[in-house]
C-alpha atoms as a PDB file:
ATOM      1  CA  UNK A   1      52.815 131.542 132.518  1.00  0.00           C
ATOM      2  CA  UNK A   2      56.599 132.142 132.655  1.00  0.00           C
ATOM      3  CA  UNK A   3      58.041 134.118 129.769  1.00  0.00           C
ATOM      4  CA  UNK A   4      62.201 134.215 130.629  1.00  0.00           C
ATOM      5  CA  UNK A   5      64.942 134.289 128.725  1.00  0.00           C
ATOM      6  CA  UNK A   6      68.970 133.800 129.546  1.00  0.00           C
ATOM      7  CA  UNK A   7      71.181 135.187 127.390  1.00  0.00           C
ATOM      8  CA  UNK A   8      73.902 132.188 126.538  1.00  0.00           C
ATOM      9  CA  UNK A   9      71.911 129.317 128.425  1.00  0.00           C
ATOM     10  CA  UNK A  10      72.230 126.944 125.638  1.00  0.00           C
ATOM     11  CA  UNK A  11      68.452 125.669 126.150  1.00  0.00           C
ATOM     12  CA  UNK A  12      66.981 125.514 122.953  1.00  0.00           C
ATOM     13  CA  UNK A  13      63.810 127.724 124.199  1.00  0.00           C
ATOM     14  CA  UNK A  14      65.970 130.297 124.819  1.00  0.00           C
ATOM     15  CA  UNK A  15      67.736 130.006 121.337  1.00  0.00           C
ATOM     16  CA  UNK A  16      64.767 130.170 119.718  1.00  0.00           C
ATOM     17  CA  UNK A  17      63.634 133.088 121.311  1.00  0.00           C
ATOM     18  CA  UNK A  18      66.972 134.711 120.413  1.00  0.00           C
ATOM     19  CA  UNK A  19      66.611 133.377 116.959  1.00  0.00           C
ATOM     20  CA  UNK A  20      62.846 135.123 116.754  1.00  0.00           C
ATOM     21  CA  UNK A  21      63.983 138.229 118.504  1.00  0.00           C
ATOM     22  CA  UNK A  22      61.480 137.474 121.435  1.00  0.00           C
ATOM     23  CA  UNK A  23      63.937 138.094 124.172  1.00  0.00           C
ATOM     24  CA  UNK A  24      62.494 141.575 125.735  1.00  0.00           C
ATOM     25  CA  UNK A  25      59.881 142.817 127.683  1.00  0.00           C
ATOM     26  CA  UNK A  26      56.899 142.364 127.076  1.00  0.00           C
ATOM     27  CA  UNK A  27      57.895 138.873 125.371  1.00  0.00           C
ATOM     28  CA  UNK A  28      54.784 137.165 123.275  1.00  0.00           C
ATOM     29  CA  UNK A  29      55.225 133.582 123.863  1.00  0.00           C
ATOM     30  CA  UNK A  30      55.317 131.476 126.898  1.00  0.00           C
ATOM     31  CA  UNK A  31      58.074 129.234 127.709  1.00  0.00           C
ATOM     32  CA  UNK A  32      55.783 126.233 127.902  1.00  0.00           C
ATOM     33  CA  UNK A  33      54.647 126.996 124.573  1.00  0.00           C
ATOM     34  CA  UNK A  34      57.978 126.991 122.871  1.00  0.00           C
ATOM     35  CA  UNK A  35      58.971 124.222 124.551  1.00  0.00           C
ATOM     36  CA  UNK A  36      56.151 122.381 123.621  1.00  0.00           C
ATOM     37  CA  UNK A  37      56.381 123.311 119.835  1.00  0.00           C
ATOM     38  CA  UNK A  38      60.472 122.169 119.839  1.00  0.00           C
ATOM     39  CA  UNK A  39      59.638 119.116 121.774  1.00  0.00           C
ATOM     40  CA  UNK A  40      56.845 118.817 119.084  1.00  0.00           C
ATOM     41  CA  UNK A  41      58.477 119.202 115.821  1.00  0.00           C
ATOM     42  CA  UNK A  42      62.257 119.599 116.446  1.00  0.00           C
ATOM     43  CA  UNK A  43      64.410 122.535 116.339  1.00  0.00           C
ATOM     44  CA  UNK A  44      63.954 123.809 112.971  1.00  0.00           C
ATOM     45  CA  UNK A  45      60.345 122.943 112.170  1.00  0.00           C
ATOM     46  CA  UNK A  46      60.305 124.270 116.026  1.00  0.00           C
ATOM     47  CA  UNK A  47      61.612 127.528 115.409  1.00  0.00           C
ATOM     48  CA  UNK A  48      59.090 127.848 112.294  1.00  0.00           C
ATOM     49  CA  UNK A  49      55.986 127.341 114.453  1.00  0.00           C
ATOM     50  CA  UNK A  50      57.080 129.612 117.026  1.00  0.00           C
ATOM     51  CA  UNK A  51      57.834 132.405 114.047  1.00  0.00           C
ATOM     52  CA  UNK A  52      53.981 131.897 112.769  1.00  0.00           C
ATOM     53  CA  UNK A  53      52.579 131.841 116.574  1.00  0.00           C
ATOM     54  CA  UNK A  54      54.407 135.393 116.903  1.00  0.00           C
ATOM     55  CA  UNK A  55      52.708 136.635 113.153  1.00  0.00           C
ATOM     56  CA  UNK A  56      49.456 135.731 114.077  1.00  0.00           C
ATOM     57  CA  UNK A  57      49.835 137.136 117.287  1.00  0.00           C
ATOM     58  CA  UNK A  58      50.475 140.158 115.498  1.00  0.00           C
ATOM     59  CA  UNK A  59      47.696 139.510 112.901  1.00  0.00           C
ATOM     60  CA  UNK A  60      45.399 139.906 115.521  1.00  0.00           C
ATOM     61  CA  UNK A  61      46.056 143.303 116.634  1.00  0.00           C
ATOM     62  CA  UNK A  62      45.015 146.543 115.090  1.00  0.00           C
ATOM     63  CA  UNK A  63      47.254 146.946 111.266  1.00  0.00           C
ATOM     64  CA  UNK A  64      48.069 150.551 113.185  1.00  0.00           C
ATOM     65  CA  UNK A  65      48.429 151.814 116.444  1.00  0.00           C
ATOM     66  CA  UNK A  66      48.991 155.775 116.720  1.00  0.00           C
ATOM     67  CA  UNK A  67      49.252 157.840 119.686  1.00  0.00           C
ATOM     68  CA  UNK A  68      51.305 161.392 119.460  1.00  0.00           C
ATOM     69  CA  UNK A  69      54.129 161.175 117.959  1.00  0.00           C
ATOM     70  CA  UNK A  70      54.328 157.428 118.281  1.00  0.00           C
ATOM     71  CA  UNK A  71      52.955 154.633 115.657  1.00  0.00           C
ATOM     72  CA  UNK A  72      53.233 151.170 115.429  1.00  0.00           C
ATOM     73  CA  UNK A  73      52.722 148.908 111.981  1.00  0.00           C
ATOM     74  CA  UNK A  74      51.459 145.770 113.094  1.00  0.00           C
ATOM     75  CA  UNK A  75      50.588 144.371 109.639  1.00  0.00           C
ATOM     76  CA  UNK A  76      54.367 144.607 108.806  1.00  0.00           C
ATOM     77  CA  UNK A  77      55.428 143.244 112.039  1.00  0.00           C
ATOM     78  CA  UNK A  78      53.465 139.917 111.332  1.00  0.00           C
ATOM     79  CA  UNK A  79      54.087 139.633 107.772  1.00  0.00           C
ATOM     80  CA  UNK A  80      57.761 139.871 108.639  1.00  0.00           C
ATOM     81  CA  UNK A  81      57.622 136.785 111.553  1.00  0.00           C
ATOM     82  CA  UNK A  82      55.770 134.911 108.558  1.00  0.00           C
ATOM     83  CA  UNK A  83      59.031 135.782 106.500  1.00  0.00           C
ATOM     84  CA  UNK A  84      61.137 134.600 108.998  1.00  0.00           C
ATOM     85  CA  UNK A  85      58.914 130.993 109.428  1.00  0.00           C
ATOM     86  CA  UNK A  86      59.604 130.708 105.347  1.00  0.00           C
ATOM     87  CA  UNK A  87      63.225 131.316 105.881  1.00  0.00           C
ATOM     88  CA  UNK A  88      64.054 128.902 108.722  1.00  0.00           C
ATOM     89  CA  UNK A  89      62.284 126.719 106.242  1.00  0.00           C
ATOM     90  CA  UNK A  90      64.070 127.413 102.947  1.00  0.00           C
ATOM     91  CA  UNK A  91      67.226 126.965 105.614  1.00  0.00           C
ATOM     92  CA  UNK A  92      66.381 123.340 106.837  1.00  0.00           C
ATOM     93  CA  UNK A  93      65.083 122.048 103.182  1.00  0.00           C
ATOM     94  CA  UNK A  94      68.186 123.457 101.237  1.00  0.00           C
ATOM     95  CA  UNK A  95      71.294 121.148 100.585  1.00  0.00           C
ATOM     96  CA  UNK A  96      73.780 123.322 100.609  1.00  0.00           C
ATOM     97  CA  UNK A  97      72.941 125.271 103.433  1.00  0.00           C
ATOM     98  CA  UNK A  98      75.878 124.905 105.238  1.00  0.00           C
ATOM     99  CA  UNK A  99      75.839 122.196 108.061  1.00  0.00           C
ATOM    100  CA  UNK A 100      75.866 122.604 112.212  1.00  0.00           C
ATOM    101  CA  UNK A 101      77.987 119.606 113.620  1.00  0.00           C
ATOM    102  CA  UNK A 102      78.041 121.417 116.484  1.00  0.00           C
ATOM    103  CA  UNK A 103      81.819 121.743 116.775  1.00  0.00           C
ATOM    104  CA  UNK A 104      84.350 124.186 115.273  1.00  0.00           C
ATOM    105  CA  UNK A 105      85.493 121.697 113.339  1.00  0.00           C
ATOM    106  CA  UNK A 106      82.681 119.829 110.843  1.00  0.00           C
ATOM    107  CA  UNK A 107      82.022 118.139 107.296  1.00  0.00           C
ATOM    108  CA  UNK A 108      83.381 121.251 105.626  1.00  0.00           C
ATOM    109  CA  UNK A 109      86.633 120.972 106.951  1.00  0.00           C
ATOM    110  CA  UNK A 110      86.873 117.435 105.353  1.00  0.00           C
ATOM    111  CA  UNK A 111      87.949 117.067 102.046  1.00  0.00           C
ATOM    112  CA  UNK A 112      86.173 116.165  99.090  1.00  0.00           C
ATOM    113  CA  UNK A 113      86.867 112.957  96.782  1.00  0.00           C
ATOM    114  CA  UNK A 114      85.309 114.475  94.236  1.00  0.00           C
ATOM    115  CA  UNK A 115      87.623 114.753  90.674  1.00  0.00           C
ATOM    116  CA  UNK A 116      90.248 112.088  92.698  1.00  0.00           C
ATOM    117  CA  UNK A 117      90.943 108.798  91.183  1.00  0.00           C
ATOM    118  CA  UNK A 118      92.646 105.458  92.216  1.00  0.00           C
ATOM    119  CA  UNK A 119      95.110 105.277  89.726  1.00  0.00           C
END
């Protein structure tokens, strides 16, 4: 299974993986896998999946890994993808999150007819 990443490719598997910090060696996730889970449930909800794929990826390795001077938490690796699944959430589901046109120039440039009135 293929496991790449391009820096600035615009694909949205690679912006997830930027987004989840899954961009190095060894990388967790397959590109078919992303793929399928943005293809699945969009970008955001996307993104989500792929954060609690990587935490129970972690889940399933030792909670410590200790050899010389070296030591890896595990636990706190997963519980911190979980963390990021909940924020990409809180993200899509909140209002005033501020909103990706996809241009430089978007809704918050327009201005607001709130307090005006037609006199």
């Amino acid at each position: 299974m293929a496991k790449t990443y391009t820096p600035g490719s615009g694909t949205a598997k690679d912006r997830a993986r930027l987004r989840l910090g899954d961009t190095t060696a060894p990388m967790v996730l397959d590109d078919a896998e992303i793929e399928d889970l943005l293809t699945t449930y969009g970008f955001q909800e996307g993104s989500a999946q792929c954060a609690e794929a990587l935490g129970a990826y972690w889940a399933s390795r030792a909670e410590e890994w200790t050899e010389g001077d070296q030591k890896e938490d595990f636990g706190n690796r997963s519980k911190k993808y979980f963390d990021i699944a909940n924020q990409i959430r809180a993200t899509q589901q909140n209002p005033s999150a501020p909103k990706r046109t996809g241009s430089a120039v978007g809704d918050s440039t327009r201005p607001t007819l709130i307090g005006y009135r037609n006199t």
